[in-house]
Protein backbone atom coordinates (compact mmCIF):
# COMPACT_ATOMS: atom_id res chain seq x y z
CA UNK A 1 -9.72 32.71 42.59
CA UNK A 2 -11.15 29.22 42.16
CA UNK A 3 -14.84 28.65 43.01
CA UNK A 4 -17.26 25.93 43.00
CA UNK A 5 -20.49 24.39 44.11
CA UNK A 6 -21.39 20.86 46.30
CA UNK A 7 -24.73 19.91 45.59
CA UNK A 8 -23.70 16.10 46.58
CA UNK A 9 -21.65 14.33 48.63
CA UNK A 10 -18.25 13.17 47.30
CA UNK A 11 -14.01 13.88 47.52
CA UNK A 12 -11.95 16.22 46.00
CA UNK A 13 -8.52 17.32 46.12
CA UNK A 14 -7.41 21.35 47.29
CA UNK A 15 -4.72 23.23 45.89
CA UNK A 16 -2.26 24.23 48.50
CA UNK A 17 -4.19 25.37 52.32
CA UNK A 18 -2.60 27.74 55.01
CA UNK A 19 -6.12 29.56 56.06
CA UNK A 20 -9.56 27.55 56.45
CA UNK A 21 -13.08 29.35 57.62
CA UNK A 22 -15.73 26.61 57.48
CA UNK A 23 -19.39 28.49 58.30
CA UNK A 24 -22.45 26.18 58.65
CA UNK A 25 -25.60 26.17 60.25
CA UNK A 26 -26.17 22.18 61.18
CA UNK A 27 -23.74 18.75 60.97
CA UNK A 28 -20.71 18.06 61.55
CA UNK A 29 -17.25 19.28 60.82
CA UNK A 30 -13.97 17.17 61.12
CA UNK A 31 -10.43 19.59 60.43
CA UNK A 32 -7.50 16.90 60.64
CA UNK A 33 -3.73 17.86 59.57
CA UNK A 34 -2.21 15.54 57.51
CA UNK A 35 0.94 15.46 55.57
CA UNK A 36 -0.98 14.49 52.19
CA UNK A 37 -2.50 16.79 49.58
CA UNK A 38 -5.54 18.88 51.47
CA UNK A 39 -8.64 17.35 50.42
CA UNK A 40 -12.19 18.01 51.14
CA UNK A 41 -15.00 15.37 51.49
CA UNK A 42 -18.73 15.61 52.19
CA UNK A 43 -20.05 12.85 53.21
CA UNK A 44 -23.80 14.28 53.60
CA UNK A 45 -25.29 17.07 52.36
CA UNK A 46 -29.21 18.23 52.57
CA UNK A 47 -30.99 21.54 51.53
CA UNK A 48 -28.83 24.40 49.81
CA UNK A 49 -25.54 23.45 48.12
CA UNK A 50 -22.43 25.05 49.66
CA UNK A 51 -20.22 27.16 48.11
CA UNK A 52 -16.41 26.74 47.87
CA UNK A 53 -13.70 29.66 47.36
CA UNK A 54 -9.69 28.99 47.60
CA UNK A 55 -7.72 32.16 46.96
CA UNK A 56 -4.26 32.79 48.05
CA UNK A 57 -4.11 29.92 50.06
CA UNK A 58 -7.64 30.78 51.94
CA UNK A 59 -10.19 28.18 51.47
CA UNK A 60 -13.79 28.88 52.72
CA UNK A 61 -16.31 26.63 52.84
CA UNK A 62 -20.21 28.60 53.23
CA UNK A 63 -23.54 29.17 51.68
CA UNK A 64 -23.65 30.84 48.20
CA UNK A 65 -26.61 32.74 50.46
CA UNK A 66 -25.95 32.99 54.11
CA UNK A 67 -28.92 34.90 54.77
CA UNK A 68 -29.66 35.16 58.63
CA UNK A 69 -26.94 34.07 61.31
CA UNK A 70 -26.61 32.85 64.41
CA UNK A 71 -29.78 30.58 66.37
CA UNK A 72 -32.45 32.64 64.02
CA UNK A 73 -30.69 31.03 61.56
CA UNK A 74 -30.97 27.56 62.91
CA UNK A 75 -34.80 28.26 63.68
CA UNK A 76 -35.29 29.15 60.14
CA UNK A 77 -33.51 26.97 58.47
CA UNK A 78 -33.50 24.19 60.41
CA UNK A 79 -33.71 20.77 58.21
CA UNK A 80 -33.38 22.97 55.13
CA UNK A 81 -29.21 22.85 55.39
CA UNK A 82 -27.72 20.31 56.83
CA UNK A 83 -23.56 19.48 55.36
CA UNK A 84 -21.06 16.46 57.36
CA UNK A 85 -18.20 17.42 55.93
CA UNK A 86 -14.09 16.74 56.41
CA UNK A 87 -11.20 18.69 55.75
CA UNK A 88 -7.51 17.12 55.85
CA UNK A 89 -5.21 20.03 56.06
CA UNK A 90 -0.96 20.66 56.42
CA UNK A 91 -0.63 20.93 60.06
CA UNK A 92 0.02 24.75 59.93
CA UNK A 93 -2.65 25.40 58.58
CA UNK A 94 -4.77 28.09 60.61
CA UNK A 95 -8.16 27.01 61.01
CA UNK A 96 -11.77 29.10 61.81
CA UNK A 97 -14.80 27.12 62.02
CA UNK A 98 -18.34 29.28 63.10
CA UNK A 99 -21.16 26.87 63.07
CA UNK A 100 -24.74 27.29 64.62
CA UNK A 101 -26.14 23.81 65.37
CA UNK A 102 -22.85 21.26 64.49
CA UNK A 103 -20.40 19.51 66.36
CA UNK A 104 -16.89 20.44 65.61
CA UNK A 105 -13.82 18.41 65.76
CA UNK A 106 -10.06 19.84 64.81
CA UNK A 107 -6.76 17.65 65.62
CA UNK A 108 -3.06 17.28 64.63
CA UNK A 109 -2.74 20.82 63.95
CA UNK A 110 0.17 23.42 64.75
CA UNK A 111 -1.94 26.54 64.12
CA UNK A 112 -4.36 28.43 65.83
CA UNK A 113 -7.80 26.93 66.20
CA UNK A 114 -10.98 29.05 66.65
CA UNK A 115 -14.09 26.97 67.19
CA UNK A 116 -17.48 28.68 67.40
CA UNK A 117 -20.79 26.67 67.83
CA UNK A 118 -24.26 27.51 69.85
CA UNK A 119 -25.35 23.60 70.83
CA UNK A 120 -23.14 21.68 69.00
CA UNK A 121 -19.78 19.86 71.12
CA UNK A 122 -16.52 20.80 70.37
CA UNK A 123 -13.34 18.16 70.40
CA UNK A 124 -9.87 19.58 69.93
CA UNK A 125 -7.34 16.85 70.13
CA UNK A 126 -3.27 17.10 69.67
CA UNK A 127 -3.13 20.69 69.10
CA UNK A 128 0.53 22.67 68.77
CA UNK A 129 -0.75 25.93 69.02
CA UNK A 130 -3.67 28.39 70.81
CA UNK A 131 -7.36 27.14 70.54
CA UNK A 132 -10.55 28.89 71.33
CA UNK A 133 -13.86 26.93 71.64
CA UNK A 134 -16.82 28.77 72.48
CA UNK A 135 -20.27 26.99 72.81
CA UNK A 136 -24.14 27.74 74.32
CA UNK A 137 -25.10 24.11 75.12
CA UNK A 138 -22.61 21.68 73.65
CA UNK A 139 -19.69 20.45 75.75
CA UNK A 140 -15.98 21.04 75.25
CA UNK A 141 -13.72 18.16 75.26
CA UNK A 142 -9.37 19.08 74.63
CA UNK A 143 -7.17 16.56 75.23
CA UNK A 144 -3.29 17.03 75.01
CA UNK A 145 -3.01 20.68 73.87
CA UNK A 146 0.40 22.04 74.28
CA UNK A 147 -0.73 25.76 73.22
CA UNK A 148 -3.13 28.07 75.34
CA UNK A 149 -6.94 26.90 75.45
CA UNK A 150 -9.40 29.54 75.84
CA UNK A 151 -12.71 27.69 76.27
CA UNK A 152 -16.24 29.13 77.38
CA UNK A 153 -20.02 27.70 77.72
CA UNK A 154 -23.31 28.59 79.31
CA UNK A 155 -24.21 25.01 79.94
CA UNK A 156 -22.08 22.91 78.50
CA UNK A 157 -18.91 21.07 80.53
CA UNK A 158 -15.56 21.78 79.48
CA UNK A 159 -13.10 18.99 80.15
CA UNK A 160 -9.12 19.47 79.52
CA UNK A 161 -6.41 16.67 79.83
CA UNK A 162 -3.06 17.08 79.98
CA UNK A 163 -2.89 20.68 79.27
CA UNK A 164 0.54 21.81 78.95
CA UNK A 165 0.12 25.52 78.16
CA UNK A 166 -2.07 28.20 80.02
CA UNK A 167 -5.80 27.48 80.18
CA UNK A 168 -8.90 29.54 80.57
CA UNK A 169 -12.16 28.41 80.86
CA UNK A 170 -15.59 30.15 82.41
CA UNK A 171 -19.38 28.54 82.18
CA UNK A 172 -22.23 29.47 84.08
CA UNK A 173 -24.14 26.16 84.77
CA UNK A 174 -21.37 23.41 83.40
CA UNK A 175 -19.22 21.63 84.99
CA UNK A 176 -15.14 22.48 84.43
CA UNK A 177 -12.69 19.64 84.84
CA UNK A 178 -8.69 20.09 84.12
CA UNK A 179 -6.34 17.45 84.53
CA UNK A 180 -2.75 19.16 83.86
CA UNK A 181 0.56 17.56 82.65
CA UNK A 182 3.47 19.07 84.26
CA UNK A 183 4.71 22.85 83.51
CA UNK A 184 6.43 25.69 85.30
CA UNK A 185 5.34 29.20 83.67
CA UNK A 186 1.54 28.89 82.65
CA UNK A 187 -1.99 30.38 83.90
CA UNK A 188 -4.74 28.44 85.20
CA UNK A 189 -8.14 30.79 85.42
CA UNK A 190 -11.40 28.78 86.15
CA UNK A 191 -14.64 30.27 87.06
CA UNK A 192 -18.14 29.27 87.16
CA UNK A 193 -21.73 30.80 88.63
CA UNK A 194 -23.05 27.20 89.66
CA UNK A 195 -20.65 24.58 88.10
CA UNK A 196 -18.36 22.67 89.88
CA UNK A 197 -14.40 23.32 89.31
CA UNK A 198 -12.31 20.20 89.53
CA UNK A 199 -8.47 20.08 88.96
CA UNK A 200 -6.07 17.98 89.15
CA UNK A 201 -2.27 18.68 88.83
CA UNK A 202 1.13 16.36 89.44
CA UNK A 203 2.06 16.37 92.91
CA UNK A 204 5.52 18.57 91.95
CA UNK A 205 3.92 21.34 90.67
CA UNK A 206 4.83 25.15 90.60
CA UNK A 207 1.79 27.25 91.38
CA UNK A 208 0.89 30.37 93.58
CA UNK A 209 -3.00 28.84 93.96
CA UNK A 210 -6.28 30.68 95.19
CA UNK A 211 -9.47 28.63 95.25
CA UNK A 212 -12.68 29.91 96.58
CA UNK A 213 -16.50 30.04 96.48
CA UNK A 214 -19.02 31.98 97.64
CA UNK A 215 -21.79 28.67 98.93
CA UNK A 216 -19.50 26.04 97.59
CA UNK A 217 -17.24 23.92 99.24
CA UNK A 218 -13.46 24.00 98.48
CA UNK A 219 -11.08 20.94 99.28
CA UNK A 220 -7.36 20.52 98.39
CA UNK A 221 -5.01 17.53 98.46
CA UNK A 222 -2.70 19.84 98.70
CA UNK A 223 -1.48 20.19 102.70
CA UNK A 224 0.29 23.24 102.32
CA UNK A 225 -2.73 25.46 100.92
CA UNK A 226 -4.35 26.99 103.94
CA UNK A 227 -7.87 26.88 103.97
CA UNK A 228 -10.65 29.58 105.06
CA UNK A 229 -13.99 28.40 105.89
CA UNK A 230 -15.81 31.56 107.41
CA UNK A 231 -19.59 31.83 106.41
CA UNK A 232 -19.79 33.04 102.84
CA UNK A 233 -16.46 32.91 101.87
CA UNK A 234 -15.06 29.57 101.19
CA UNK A 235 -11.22 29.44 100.11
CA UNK A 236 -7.78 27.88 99.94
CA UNK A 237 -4.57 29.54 98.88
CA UNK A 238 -0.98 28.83 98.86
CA UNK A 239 2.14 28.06 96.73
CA UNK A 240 2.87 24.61 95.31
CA UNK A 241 6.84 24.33 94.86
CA UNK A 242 8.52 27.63 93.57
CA UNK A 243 5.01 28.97 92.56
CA UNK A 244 6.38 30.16 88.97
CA UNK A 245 2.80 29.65 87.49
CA UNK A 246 -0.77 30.76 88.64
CA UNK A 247 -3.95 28.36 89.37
CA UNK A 248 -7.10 30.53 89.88
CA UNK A 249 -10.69 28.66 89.89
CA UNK A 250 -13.85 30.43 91.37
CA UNK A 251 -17.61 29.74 91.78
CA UNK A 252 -20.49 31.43 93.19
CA UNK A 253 -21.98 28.30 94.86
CA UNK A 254 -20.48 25.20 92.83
CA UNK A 255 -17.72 22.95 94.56
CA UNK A 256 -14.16 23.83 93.89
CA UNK A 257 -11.58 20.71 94.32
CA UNK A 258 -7.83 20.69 93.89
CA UNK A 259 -6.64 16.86 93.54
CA UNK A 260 -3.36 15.43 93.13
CA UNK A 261 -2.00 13.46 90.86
CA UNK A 262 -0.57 9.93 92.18
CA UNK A 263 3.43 10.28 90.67
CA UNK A 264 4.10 8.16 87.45
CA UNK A 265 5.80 4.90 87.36
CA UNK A 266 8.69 4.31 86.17
């Protein structure tokens, strides 16, 4: 196993990558694939040096001593360690980044993608296969994923465009917006306590569809969804063209839209 220190910032080249767990408290982290030689740069770097391990084609990138986890840790060693770094990786490379106050950023990639902050955003862009992003207070942003997204905040909004694979995304107080790229066979689930649910799909889709809220309202472009507006139960259901997929977005009292998407032109 090769091992080493980063007490300042600066490049350096990786022997061959297929596995990557990147664990920080605060800063940044950018995973990129690339079709070059994996290389690692830190491009700031305050308080404890990190500690580097590749073995068998896992790198991780940590503290020699972790110490506490999660927000305590932030609380306690907030200022104290602080890293910006980025990785360029082969695009199968499976990637795992847990990070307590940092913004997170991972694109080009074929393999999974776990992201994991508590108030930092997370950006997935360009990603082959499934992604998970999971954040307190930051936002998620994904744009053209052609895997699965799993995405979940308390606060933070989670916006999606062109999905092409199934998508599922829950907050309590954020905001959801989805705007899908065509697809038969995939699963839409949406839910929120007070955010508002907004999606938008191509005007030939195929979805069975059930919108609703409890105090929210629900509107559809969508004339053949048929809409139920008795007190406390606000809803729209229906099937859009053969139905072979599944769109379901709830809320307890946020808004839930369905828009369509004017057709492309040619």
């Amino acid at each position: 196993m090769a091992s080493w220190t980063i007490d300042e910032p600066g490049k350096r080249e990786l022997d061959p990558v297929d596995r990557v767990l990147v664990q920080l408290i605060e800063g940044a982290v950018s995973v990129v694939g690339s079709d070059g030689p994996p290389t690692l740069e830190v491009s700031e770097l305050q308080g404890e040096p990190l500690s580097v391990r590749q073995e068998g084609g896992a790198l991780t990138v940590d503290y020699e001593h972790p110490g506490r986890s999660g927000l305590l840790a932030w609380l306690t060693s907030r200022g104290k360690r602080k890293a910006v770094l980025t990785l360029a990786v082969p695009r199968d490379c499976r990637v795992e980044l847990q990070v307590v106050s940092a913004s997170l950023m991972a694109g080009g990639l074929r393999a999974p993608v776990l992201a994991k902050t508590v108030s930092g955003e997370i950006t997935l862009a360009g990603l082959g296969g499934a992604a998970e992003a999971e954040t307190v207070s930051g936002a998620v942003q994904a744009s053209a994923i052609s895997g699965d997204l799993s995405a979940a905040t308390v606060s933070g909004e989670i916006t999606v465009a062109e999905g092409g694979g199934s998508v599922r995304a829950k907050t309590i107080s954020g905001a959801i917006a989805i705007d899908l790229g065509p697809s038969g066979d995939r699963d839409i689930q949406l839910s929120s306590v007070s955010g508002d649910l907004t999606v938008r799909v191509p005007e030939a889709s195929d979805l069975e569809v059930k919108l609703q809220s409890t105090s929210g309202q629900v509107a559809s472009a969508f004339g053949q969804l048929e809409l139920d507006r008795t007190p406390g139960r606000h809803a729209a259901r229906g099937r859009l063209g053969s139905g072979t997929g599944r769109l379901r977005a709830s809320s307890t009292s946020g808004h839930v839209a369905l828009l369509r998407r004017a057709p492309e032109v040619l």
